[in-house]
Protein backbone atom coordinates (compact mmCIF):
# COMPACT_ATOMS: atom_id res chain seq x y z
CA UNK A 1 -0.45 50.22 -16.54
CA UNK A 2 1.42 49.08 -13.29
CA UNK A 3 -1.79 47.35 -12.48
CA UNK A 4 -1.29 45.35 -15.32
CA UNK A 5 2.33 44.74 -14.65
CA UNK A 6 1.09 43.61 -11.12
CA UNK A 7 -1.37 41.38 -12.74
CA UNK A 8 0.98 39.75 -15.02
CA UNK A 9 3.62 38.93 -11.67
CA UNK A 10 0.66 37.28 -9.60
CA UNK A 11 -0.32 35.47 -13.08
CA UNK A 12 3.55 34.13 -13.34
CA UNK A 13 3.76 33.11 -9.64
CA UNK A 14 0.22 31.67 -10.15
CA UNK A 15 1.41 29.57 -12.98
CA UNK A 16 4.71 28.34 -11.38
CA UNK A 17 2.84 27.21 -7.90
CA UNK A 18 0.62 25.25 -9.99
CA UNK A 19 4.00 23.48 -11.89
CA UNK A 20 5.61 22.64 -8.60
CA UNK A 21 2.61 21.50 -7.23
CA UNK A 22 1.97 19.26 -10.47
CA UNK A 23 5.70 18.08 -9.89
CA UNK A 24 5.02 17.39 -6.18
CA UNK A 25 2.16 15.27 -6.52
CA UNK A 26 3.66 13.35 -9.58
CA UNK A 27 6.69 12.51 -7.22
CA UNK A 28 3.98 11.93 -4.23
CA UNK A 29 2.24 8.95 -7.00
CA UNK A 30 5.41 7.56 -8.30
CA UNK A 31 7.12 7.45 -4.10
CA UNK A 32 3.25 5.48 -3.67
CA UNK A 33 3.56 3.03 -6.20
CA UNK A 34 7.19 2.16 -5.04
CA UNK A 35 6.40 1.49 -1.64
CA UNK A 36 2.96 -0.90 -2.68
CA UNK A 37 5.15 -2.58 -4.60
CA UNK A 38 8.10 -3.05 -2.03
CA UNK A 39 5.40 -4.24 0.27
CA UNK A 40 3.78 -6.72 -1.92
CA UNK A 41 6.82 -7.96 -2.34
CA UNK A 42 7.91 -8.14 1.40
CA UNK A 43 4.58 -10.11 2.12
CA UNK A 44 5.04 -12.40 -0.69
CA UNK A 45 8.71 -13.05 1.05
CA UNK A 46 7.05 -13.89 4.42
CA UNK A 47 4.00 -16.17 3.20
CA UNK A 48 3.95 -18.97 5.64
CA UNK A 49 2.72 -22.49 4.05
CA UNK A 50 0.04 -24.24 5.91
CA UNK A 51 0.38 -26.84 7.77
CA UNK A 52 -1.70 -30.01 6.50
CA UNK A 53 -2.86 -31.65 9.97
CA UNK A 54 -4.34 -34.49 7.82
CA UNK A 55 -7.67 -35.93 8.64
CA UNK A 56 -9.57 -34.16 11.88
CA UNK A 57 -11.49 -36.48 14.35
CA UNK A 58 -14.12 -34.54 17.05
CA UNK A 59 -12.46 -34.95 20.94
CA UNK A 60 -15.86 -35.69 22.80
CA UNK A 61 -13.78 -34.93 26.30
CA UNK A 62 -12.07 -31.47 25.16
CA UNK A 63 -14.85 -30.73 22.64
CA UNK A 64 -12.65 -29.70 19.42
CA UNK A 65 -11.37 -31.27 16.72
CA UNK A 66 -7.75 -32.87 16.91
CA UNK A 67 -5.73 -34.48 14.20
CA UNK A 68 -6.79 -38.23 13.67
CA UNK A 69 -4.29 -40.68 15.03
CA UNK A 70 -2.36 -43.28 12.91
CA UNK A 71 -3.44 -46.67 14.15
């Protein structure tokens, strides 16, 4: 009989660790999906808008293309 008793204790302690570790990875998920959004929010703060150079013309002498000049 105190085997059982035993049993039943390491059955109960079994059962809680399993809770709190439900608990700890639902808190782990939730503390995930707040930061991915605070960060897709942080990078849609700090877009940068490109910079429209125009029309490109080819630079024989430097060999790369540079923005065509208004004549």
């Amino acid at each position: 009989m105190p085997q059982l008793v035993g049993l039943m204790v390491v059955g109960a302690g079994l059962y809680a660790a399993y809770k709190a570790i439900g608990r700890i990875a639902q808190q782990v998920s939730e503390q995930m999906t707040r930061a991915e959004e605070e960060l897709s929010r942080r990078t849609a703060e700090v877009r940068v808008a490109e910079k429209d150079l125009g029309v490109l013309e080819w630079d024989e002498a430097q060999q790369v293309y540079r923005p065509k000049r208004l004549r």
